[in-house]
Protein backbone atom coordinates (compact mmCIF):
# COMPACT_ATOMS: atom_id res chain seq x y z
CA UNK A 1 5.37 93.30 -60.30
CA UNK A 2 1.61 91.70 -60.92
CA UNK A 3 0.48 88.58 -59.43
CA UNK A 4 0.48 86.98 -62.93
CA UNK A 5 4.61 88.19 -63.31
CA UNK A 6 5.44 86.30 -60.06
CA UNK A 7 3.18 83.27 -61.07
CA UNK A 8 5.37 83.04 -64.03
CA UNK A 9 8.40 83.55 -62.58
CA UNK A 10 7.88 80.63 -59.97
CA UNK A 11 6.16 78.53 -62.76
CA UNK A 12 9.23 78.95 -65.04
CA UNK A 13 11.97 78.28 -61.87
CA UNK A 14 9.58 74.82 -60.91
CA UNK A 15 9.88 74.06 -64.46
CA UNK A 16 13.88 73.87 -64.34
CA UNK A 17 13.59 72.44 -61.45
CA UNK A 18 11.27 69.57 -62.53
CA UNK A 19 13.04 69.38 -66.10
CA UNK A 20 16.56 68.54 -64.73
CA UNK A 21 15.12 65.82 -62.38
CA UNK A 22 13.18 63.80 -65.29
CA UNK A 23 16.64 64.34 -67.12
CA UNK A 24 18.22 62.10 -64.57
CA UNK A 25 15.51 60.06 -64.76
CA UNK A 26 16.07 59.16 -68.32
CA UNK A 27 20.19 59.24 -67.70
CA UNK A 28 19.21 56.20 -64.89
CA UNK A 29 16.98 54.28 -67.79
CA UNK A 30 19.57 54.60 -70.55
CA UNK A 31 22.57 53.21 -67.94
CA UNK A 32 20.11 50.25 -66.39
CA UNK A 33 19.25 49.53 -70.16
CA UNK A 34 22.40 49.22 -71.66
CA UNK A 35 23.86 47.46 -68.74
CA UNK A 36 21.48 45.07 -69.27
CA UNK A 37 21.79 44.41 -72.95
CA UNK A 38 25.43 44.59 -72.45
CA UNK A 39 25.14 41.79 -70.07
CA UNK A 40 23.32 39.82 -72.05
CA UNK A 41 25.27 39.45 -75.10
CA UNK A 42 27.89 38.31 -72.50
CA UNK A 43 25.94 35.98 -70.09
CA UNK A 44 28.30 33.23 -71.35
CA UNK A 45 31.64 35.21 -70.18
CA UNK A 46 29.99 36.01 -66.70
CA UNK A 47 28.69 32.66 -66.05
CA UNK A 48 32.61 31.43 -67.04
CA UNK A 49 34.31 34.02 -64.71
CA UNK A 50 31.69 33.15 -61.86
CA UNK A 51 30.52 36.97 -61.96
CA UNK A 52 26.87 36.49 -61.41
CA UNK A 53 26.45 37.94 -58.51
CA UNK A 54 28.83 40.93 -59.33
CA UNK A 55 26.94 41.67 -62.11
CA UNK A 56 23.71 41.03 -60.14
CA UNK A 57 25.01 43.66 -56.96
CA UNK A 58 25.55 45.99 -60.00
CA UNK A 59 21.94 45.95 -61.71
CA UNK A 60 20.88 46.15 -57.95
CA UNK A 61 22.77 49.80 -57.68
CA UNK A 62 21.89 50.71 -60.88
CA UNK A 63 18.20 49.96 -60.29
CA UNK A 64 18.45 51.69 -56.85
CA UNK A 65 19.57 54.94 -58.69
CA UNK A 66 16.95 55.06 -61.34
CA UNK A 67 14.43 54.61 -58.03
CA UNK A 68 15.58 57.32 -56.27
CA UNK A 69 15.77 59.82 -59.46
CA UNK A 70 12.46 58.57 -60.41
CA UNK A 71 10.79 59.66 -57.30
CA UNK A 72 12.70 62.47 -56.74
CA UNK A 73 11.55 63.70 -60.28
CA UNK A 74 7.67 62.83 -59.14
CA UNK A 75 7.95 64.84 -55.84
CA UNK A 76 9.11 67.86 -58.44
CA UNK A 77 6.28 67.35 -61.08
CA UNK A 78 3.66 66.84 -57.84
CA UNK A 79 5.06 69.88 -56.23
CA UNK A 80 4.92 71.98 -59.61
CA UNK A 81 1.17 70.99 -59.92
CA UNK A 82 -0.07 71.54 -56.26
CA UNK A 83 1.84 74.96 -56.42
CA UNK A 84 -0.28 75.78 -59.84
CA UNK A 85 -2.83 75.07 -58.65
CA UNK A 86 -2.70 77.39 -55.36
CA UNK A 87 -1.27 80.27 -57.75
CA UNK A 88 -4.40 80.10 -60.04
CA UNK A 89 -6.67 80.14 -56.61
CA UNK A 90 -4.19 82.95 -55.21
């Protein structure tokens, strides 16, 4: 196997890699939006049941998660560009 076989090969496994992490990413953007909007249309019903802060602790795990996916997928995308880079001076 060439140089420019296993280059591909780990290219192609970072890219999995890097692709399933900026699919949580957007999983974590689509559940903090629609939490929100769902929230909204019912601001009325929370502020009635005195759910504020329930609703508040919730936006703060939901924010929390998109966080953590968010840099998680970063480190992956970083890591898949400092390792091209070292293959194409390899």
């Amino acid at each position: 196997m060439c140089i420019r076989d296993r280059t591909f090969t780990v290219l192609m496994a970072m890219q999995r890699v890097a692709v399933g992490r900026w699919l949580a990413v957007r999983t974590s953007s689509a559940a903090q939006s629609g939490f929100i909007e769902e929230r909204l249309s019912g601001t009325e019903d929370l502020r009635a049941a005195g759910a504020e802060q329930h609703s508040l602790n919730q936006l703060d795990d939901l924010s929390h998660k998109l966080l953590i996916s968010s840099q998680r997928a970063e480190l992956a995308s970083n890591l898949s560009f400092a390792i091209t880079n070292v293959l194409f001076v390899i």
